[in-house]
Protein backbone atom coordinates (compact mmCIF):
# COMPACT_ATOMS: atom_id res chain seq x y z
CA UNK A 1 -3.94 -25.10 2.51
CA UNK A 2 -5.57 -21.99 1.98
CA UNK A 3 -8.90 -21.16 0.48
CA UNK A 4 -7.72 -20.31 -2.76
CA UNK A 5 -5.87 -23.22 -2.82
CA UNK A 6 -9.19 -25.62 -1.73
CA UNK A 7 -11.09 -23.75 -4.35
CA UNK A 8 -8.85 -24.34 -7.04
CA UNK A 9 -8.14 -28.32 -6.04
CA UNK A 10 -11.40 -28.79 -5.72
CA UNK A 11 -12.16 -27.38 -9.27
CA UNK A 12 -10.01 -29.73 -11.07
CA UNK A 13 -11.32 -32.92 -9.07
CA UNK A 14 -15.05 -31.56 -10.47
CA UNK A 15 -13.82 -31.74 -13.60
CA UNK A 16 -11.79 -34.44 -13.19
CA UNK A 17 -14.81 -36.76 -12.14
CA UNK A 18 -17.24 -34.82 -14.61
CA UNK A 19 -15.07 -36.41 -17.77
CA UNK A 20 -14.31 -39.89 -16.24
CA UNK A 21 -18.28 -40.32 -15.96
CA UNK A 22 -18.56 -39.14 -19.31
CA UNK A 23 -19.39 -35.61 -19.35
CA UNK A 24 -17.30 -32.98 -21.44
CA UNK A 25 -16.24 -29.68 -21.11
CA UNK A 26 -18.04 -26.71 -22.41
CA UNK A 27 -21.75 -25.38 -22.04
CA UNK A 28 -23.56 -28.32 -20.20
CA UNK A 29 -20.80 -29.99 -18.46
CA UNK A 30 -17.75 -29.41 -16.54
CA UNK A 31 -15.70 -25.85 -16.82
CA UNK A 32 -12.32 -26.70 -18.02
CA UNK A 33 -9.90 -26.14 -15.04
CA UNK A 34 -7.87 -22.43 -15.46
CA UNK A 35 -5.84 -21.87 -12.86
CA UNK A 36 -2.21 -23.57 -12.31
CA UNK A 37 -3.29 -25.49 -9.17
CA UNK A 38 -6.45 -26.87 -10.33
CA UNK A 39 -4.97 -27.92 -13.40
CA UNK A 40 -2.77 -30.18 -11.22
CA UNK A 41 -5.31 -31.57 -9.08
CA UNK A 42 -7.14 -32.33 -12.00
CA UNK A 43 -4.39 -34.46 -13.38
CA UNK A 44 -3.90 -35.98 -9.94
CA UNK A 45 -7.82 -36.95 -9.82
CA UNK A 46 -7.82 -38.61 -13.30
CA UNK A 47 -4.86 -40.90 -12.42
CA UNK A 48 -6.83 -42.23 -8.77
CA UNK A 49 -10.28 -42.31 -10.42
CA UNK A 50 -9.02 -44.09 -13.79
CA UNK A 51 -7.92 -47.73 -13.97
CA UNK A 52 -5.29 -48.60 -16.67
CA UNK A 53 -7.78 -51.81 -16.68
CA UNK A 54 -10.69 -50.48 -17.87
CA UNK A 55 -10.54 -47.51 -18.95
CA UNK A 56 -14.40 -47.23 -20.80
CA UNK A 57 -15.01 -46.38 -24.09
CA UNK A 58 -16.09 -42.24 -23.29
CA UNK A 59 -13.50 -41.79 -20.92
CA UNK A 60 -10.42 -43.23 -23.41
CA UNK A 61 -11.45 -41.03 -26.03
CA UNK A 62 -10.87 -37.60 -24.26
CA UNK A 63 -7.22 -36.58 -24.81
CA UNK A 64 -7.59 -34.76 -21.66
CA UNK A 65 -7.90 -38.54 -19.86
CA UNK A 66 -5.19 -40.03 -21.94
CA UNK A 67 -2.57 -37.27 -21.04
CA UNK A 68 -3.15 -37.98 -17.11
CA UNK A 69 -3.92 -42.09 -17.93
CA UNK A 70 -1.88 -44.15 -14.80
CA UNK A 71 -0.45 -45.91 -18.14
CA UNK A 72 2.88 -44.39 -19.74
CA UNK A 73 2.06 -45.98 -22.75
CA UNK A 74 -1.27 -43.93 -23.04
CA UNK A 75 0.16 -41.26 -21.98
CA UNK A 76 3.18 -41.01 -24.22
CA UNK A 77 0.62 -41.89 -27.32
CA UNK A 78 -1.95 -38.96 -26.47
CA UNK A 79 1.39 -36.32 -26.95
CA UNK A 80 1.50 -37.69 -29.82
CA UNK A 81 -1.85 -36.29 -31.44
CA UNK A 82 -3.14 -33.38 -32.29
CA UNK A 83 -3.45 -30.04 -30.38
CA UNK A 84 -2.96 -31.60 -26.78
CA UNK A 85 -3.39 -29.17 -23.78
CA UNK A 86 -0.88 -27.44 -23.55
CA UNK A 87 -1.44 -27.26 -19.27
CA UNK A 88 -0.85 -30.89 -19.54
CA UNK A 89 1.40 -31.34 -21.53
CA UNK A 90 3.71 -28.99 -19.25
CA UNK A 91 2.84 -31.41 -16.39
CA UNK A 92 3.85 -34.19 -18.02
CA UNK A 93 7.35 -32.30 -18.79
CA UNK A 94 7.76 -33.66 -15.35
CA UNK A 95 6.63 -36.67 -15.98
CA UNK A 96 8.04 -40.31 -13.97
CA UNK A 97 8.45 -41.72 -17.19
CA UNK A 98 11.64 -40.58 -19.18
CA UNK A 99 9.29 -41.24 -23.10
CA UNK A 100 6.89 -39.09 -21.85
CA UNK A 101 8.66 -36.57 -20.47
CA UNK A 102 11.02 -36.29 -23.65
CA UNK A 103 7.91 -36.05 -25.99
CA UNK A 104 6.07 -33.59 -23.64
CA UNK A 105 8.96 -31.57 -23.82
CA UNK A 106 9.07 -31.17 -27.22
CA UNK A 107 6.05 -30.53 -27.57
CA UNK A 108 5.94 -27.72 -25.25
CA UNK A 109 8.89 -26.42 -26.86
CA UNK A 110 7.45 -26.12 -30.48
CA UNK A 111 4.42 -24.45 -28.89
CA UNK A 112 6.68 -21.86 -27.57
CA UNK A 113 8.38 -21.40 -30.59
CA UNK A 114 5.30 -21.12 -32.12
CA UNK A 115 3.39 -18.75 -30.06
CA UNK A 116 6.02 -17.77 -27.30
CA UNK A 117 3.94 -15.11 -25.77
CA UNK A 118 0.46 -16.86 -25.79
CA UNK A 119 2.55 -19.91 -23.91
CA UNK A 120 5.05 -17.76 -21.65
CA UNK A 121 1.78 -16.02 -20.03
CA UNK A 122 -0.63 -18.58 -20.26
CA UNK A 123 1.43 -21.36 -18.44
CA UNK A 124 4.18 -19.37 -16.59
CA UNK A 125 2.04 -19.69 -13.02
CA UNK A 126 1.84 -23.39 -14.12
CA UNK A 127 5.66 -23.79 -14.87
CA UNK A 128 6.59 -22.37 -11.64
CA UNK A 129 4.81 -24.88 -8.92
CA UNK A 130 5.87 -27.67 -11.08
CA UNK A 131 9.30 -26.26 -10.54
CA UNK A 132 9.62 -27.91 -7.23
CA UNK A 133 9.22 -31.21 -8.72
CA UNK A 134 11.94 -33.76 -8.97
CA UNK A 135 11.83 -33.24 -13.04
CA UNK A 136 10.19 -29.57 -13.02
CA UNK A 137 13.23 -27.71 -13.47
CA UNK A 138 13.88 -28.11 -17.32
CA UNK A 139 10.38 -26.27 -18.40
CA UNK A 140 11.39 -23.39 -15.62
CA UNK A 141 14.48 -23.47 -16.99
CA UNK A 142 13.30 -22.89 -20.76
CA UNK A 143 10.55 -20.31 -19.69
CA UNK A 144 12.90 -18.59 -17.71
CA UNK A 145 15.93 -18.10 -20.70
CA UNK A 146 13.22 -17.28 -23.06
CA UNK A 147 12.32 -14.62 -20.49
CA UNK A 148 15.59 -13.16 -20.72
CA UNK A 149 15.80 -13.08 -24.31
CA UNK A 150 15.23 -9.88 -25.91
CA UNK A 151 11.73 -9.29 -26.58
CA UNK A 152 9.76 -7.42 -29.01
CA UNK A 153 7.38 -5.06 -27.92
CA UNK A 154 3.67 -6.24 -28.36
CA UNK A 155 0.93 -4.02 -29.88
CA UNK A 156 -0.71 -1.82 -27.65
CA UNK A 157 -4.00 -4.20 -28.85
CA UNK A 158 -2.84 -7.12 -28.28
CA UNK A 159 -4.19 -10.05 -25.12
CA UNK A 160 -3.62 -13.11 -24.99
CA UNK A 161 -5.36 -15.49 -27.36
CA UNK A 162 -7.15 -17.71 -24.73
CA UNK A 163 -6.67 -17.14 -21.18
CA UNK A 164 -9.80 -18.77 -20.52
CA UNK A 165 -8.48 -21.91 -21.53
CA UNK A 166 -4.54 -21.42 -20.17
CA UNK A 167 -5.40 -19.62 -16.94
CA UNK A 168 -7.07 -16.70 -15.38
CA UNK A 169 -3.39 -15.78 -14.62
CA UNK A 170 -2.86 -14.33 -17.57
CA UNK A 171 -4.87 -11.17 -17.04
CA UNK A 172 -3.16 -8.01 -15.93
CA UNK A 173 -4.03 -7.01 -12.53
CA UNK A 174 -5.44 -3.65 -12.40
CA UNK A 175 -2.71 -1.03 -11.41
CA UNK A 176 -3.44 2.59 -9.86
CA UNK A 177 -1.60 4.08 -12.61
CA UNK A 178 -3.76 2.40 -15.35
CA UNK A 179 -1.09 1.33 -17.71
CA UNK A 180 -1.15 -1.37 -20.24
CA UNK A 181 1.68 -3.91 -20.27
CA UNK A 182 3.58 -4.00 -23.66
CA UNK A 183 5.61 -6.75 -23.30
CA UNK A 184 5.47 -10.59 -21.93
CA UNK A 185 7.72 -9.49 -18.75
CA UNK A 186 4.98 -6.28 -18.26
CA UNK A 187 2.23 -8.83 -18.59
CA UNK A 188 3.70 -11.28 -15.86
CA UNK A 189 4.83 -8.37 -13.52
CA UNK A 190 0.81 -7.15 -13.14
CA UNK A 191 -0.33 -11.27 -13.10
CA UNK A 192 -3.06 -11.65 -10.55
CA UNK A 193 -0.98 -14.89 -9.53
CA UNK A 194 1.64 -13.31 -7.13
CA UNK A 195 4.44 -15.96 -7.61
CA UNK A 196 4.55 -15.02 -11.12
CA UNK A 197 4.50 -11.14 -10.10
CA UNK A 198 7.97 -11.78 -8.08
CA UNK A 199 8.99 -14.38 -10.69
CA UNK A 200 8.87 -11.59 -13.71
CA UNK A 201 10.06 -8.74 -10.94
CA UNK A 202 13.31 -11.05 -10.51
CA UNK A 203 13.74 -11.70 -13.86
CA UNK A 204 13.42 -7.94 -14.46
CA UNK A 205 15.98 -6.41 -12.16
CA UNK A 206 18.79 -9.26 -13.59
CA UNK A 207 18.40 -7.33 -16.91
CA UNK A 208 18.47 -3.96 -15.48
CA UNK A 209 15.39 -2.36 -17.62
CA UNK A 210 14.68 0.63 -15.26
CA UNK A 211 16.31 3.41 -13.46
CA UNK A 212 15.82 4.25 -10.12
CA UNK A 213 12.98 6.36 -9.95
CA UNK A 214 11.09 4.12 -11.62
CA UNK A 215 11.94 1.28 -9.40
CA UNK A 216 11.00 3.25 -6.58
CA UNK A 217 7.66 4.41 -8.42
CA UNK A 218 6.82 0.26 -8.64
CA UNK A 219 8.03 -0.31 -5.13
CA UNK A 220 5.43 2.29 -4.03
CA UNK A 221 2.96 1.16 -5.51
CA UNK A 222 2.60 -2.47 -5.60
CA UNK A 223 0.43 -4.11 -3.18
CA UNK A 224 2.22 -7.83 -2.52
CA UNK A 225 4.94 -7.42 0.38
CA UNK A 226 7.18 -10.13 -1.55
CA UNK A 227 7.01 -8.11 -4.99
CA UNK A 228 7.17 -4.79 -3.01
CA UNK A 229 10.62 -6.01 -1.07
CA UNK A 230 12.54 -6.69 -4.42
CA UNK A 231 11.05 -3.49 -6.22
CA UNK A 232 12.48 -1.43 -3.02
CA UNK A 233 15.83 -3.41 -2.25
CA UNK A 234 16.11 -2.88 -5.89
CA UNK A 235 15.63 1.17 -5.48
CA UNK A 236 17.79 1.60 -2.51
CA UNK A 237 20.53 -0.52 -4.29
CA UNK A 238 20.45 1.83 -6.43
CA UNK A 239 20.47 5.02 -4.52
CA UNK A 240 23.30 3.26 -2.64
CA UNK A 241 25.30 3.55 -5.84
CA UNK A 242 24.15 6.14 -7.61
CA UNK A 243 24.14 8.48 -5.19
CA UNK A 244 20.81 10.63 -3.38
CA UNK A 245 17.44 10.86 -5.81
CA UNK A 246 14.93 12.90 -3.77
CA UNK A 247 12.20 11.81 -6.67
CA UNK A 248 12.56 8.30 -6.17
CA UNK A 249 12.74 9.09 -2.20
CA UNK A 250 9.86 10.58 -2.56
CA UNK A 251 8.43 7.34 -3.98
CA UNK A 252 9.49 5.40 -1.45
CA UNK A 253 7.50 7.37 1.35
CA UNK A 254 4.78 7.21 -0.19
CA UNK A 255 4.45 3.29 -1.18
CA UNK A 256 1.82 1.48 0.58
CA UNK A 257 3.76 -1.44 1.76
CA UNK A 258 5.48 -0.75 5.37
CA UNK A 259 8.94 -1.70 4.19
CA UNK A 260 9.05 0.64 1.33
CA UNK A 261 8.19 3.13 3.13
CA UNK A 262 10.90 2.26 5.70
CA UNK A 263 13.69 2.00 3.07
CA UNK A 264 12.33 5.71 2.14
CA UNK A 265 12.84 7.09 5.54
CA UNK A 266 16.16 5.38 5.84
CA UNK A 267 17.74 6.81 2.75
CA UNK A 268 16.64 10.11 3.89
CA UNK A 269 19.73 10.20 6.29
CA UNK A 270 22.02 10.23 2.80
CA UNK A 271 19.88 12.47 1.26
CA UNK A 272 20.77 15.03 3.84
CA UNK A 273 16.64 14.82 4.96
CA UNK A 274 17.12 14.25 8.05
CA UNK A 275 14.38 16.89 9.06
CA UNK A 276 11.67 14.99 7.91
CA UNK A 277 12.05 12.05 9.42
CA UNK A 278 9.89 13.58 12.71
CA UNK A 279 6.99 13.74 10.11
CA UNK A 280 7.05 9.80 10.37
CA UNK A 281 7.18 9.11 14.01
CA UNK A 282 3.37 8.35 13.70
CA UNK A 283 3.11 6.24 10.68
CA UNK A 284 0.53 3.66 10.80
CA UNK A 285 3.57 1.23 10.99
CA UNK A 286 5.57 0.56 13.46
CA UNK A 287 8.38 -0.39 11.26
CA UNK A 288 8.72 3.30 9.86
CA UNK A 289 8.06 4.66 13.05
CA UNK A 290 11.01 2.84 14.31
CA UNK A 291 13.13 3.90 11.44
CA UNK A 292 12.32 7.25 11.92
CA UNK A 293 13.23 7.58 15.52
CA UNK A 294 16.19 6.06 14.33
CA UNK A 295 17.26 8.81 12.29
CA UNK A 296 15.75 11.38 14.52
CA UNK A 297 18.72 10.27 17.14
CA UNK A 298 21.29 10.04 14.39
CA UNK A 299 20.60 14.16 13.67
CA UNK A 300 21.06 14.49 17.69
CA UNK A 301 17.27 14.97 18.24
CA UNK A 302 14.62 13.69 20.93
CA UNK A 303 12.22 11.36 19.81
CA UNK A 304 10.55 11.00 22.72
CA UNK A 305 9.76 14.83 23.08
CA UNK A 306 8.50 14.94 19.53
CA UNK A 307 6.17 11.75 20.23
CA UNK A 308 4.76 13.73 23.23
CA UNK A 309 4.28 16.53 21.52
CA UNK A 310 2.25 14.88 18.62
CA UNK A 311 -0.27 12.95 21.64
CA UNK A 312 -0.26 16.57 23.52
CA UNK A 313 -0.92 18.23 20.64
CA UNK A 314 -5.36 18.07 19.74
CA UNK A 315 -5.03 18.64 16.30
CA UNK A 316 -2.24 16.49 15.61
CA UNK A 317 -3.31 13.52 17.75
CA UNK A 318 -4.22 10.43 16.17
CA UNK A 319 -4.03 6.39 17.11
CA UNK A 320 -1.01 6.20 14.96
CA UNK A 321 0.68 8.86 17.24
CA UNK A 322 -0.37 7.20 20.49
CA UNK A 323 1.50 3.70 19.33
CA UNK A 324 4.51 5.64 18.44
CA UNK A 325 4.61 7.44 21.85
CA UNK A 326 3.65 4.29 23.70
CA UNK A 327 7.16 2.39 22.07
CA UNK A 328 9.05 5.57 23.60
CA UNK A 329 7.56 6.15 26.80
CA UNK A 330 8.32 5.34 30.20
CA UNK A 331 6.32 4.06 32.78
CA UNK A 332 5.81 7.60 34.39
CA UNK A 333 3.88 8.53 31.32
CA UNK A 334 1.12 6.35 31.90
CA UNK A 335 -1.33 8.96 33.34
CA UNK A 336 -0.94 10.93 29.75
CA UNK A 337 -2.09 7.49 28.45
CA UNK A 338 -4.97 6.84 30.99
CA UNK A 339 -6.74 10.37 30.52
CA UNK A 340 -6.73 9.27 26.49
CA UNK A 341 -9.36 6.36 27.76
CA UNK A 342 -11.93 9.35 27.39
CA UNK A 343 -10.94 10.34 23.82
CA UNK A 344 -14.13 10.40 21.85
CA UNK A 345 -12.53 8.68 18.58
CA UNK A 346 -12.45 4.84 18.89
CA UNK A 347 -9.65 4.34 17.63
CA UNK A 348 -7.52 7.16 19.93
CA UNK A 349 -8.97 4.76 22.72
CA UNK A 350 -7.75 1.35 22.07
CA UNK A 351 -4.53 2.62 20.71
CA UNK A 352 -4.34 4.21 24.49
CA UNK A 353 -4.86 0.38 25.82
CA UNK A 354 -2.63 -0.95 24.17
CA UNK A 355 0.24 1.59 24.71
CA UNK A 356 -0.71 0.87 28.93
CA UNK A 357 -0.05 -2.67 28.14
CA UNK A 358 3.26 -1.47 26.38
CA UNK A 359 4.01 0.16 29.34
CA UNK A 360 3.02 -2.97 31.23
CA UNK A 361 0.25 -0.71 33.07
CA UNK A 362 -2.34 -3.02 33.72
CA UNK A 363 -5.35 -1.89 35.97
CA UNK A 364 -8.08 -3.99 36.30
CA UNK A 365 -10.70 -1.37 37.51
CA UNK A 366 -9.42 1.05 34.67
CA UNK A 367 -10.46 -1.22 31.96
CA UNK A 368 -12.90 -3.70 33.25
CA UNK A 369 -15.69 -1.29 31.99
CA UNK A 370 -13.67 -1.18 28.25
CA UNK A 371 -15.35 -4.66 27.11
CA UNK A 372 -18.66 -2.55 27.27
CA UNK A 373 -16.99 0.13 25.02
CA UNK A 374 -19.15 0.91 22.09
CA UNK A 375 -16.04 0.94 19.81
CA UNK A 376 -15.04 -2.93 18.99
CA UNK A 377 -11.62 -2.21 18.67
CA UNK A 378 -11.15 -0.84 22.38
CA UNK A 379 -13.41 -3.91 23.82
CA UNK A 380 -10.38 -6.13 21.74
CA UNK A 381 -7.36 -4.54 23.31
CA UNK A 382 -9.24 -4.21 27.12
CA UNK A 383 -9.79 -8.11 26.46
CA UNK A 384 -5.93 -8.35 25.13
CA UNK A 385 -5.36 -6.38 28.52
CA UNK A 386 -7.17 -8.17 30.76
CA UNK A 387 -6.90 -11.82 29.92
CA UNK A 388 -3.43 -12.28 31.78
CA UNK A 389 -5.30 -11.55 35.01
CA UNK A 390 -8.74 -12.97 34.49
CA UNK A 391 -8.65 -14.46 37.40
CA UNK A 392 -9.44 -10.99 39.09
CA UNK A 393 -12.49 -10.23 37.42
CA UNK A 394 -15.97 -11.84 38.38
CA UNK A 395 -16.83 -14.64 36.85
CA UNK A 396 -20.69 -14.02 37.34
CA UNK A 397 -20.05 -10.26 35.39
CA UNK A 398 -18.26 -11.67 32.56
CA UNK A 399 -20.46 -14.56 31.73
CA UNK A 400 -23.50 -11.98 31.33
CA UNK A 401 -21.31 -10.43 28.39
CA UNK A 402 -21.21 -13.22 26.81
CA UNK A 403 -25.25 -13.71 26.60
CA UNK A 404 -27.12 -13.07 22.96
CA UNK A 405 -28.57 -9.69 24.01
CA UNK A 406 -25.12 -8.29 24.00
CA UNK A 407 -23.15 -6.33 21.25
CA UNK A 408 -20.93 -9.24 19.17
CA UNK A 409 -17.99 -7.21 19.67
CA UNK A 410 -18.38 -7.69 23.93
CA UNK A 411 -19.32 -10.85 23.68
CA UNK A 412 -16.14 -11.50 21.88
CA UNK A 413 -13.86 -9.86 24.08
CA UNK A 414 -15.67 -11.45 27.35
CA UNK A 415 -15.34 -14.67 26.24
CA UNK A 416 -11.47 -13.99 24.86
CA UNK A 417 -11.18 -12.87 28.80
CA UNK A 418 -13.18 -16.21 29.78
CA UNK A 419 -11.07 -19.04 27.71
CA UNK A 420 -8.04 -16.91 29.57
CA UNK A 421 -9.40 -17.68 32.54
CA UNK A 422 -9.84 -21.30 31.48
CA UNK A 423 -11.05 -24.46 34.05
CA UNK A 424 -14.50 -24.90 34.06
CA UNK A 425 -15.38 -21.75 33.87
CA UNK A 426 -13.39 -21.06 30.49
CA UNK A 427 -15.49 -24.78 29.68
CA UNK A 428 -18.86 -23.48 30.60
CA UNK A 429 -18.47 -20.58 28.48
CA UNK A 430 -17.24 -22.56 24.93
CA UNK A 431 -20.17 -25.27 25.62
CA UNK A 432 -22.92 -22.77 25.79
CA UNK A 433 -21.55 -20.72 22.54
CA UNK A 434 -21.49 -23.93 20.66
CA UNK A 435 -25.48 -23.22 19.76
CA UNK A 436 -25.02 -19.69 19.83
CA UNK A 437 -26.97 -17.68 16.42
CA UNK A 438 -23.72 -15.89 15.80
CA UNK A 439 -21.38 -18.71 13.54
CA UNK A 440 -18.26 -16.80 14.22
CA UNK A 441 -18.74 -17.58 17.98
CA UNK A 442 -19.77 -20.90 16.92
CA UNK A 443 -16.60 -22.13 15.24
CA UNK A 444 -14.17 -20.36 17.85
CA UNK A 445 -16.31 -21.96 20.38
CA UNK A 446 -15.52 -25.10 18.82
CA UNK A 447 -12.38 -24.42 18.22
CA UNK A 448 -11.34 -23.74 21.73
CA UNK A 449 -13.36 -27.02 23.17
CA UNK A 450 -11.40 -29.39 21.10
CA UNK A 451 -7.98 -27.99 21.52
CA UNK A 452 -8.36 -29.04 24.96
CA UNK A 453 -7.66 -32.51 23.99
CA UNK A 454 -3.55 -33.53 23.72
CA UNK A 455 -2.45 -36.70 23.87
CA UNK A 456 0.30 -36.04 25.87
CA UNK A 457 -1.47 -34.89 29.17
CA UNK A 458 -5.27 -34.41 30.81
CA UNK A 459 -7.04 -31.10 29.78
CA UNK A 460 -6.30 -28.39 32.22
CA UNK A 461 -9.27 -29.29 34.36
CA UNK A 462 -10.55 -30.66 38.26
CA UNK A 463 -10.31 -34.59 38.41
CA UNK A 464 -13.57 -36.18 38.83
CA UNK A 465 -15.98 -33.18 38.80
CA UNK A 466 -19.26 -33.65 37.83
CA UNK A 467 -19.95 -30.54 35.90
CA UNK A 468 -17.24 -31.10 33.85
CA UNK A 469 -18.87 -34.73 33.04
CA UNK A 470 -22.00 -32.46 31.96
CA UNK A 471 -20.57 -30.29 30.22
CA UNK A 472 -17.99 -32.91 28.14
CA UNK A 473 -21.57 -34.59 27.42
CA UNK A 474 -22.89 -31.65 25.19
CA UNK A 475 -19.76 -31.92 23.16
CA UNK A 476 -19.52 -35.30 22.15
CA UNK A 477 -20.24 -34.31 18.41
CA UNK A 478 -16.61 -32.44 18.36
CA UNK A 479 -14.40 -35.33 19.19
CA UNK A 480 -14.39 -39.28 18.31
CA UNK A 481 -15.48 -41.65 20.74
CA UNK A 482 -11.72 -42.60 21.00
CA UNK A 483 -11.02 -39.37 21.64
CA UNK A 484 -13.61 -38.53 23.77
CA UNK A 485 -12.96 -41.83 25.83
CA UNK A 486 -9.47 -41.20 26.77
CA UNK A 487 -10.45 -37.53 27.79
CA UNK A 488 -12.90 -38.99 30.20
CA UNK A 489 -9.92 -41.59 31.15
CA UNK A 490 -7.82 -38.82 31.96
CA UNK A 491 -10.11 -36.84 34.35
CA UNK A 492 -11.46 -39.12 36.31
CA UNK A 493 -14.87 -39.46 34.38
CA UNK A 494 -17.03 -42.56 33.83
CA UNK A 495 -19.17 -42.57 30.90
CA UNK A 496 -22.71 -41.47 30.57
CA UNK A 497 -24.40 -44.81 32.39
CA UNK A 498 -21.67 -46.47 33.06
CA UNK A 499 -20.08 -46.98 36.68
CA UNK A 500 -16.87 -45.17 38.29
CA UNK A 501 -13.39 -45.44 36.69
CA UNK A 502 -11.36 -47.12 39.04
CA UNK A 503 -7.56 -46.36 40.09
């Protein structure tokens, strides 16, 4: 589960647990829950924390609590009042019981009668993660045709009547462009909530509203790789068809998702382009950058001269052109690649490790003294670099980059080259960052000690040794004493006071 995803379940069990005690929403008590996810946790809360039993006099009354009651009978009679929410109501559309689920379902489908777009944007993000349920399809199903019906265009003034109450959803997303949506589907495509941006996407290439140049102007722009995909697959469908649009090309190369930009350099080759693909051997992706050597060989061209050119060139040198030579180059080109280790930008530097590492050009006394590189990036990629032969560097030199008076972004790539090396060592290094000031070093510390337990085989470490005892000592706090005791069982190692563990 992912942090949004926390955030919003734990909203709706706040609120939840707010109105069984006998709070209420509003100023003073609990904020109603808004988005899709925490309106379903919040249903799931009130049905664990409510007894059909006694259900107390405060809590019975809110129609909020009756709507998510473990009862079907109380649930079934609160659809029948007045002005239930409607976020509940389309969770009980999926309801177990077949009397609620009929009444919730008409219900919902007088509101959208009613006020179709008010309910189409306020409780499409809603409507879609219920879809998955065993009885979710019928409201997807009814938001979904009444998607596809012709639509009237809304006033340029008009918002949604309370998307505080039916979901933060249902504001727009702020697009470079600045437009205003003017219809429901225009609303959903700019939703903050990006299932309902590819839901409304899909739902607008099946009724063919725009031309190509306009789907290429939306694939270019758009900022969510799944939303981006359909926008562009939808373009170069198009172009496919239609025939060459250097416009919407143009589009295409300059979207900011990778694989727009990739479809862009592709349908150059059609386009009769094939020219500019060499201007996209150093994209910062190397997607594109594989595209476009593709159609550099398909005109009968060298991509690997032209990649060499860019790194030999000063002025045209950036990271982005080292990568792209790197994927080309041979294993005689690592000297061009080693005198880049001077560069003075950062980023020229650690794009030059990690084209030697390409090139499977690994030497240790080359970029031992890159974890000390003022530039964090090149410390990561030496540490990337070096880790497969820790074993070669001194033990002594890389625990002193891991103490506090060093730069974070050493002491990060020391110890990355330390838990590489692993045994004790590796050990030594995550027990004494478990106290460290810096948290980040903290939790990967942590992280690191307790994935040495598996229950399938001892920790990679010496039998019996008495450091390791010592060191498993300062840790106890990360593991349970179960855990913890079949470690020790494993290596050899008698508890703290207790005698040897015999064989």
């Amino acid at each position: 589960m992912g942090a949004d995803a926390r955030r919003q379940s734990e909203e709706g069990r706040t609120a939840a647990a707010t109105l069984l005690r006998g709070g209420r929403f509003g100023i003073g008590g609990a904020a109603r829950p808004v988005l899709p996810a925490s309106w379903i946790a919040f249903d799931a809360a009130i049905r664990r924390g409510h007894s059909p039993w006694f259900p107390g006099p405060r809590g019975a009354a809110r129609i909020e609590v009756r709507l998510c009651h473990p009862d079907g009978r109380v649930r079934e009679a609160a659809l029948q009042g007045p002005k239930p929410p409607l976020p509940l109501v389309a969770i009980r559309c999926a309801d177990w019981v077949p009397a609620v689920r009929e009444r919730a379902r008409q219900v919902l489908a007088e509101a959208l009668a009613a006020r179709p777009a008010d309910t189409l944007i306020g409780l499409t993000p809603l409507v879609l993660r219920l879809g998955g349920r065993e009885q979710g399809a019928w409201a997807l199903e009814l938001f979904e045709t009444a998607l596809r019906a012709p639509e009237p265009v809304l006033a340029p003034y008009w918002r949604p009547a309370r998307p505080a109450r039916w979901g933060r959803a249902a504001k727009p997303a702020r697009t470079m462009t600045g437009e205003e949506p003017d219809t429901v589907l225009g609303w959903l495509r700019l939703s903050g909530d990006l299932p309902t941006r590819c839901f409304a996407t899909r739902i607008t290439l099946g009724a063919g509203l725009f031309g190509v140049r306009e789907l290429a102007r939306r694939a270019g722009r758009e900022r969510d790789p799944a939303t981006a995909r359909l926008w562009a697959d939808a373009a170069l469908a198009a172009l496919a068809a239609d025939g060459p649009d250097d416009e919407a090309i143009d589009s295409l190369l300059r979207g900011h998702m990778p694989m727009v930009r990739a479809g862009g350099v592709t349908a150059l080759r059609r386009a009769g382009r094939h020219a500019e693909a060499a201007d996209h051997l150093a994209d910062r992706s190397g997607l594109v950058r594989a595209c476009a050597r593709w159609l550099v060989k398909q005109d009968g061209g060298d991509p690997y001269a032209l990649c060499r050119a860019w790194v030999e060139d000063p002025a045209r040198l950036t990271a982005h052109a080292v990568a792209g030579f790197a994927e080309c180059a041979r294993r005689a080109d690592a000297p061009l690649l080693r005198a880049l280790l001077e560069h003075p930008a950062g980023a020229v530097r650690a794009a030059a490790v990690a084209g030697l590492r390409t090139l499977d050009s690994t030497d240790v006394d080359l970029l031992r003294p890159l974890l000390d590189d003022p530039s964090a990036a090149v410390a990561r990629e030496a540490s990337v670099s070096l880790s497969p032969v820790a074993a070669r560097l001194p033990a002594e030199w890389l625990l002193e980059r891991i103490a506090p008076g060093r730069p974070a972004h050493t002491r990060r790539a020391a110890y990355r080259v330390l838990h590489a090396r692993g045994g004790v060592l590796g050990l030594r290094a995550s027990v004494e960052l478990l106290t460290d000031a810096d948290p980040g070093l903290r939790r990967l510390a942590a992280q690191r000690v307790q994935s040495l337990w598996s229950p399938y085989g001892p920790p990679a470490l010496p039998l019996r040794d008495p450091e390791v005892g010592a060191l498993l000592d300062r840790c106890t706090d990360l593991f349970s004493d179960h855990v913890m005791g079949r470690m020790r069982s494993q290596l050899g190692i008698p508890r703290a006071g207790s005698g040897p563990i015999g064989y």
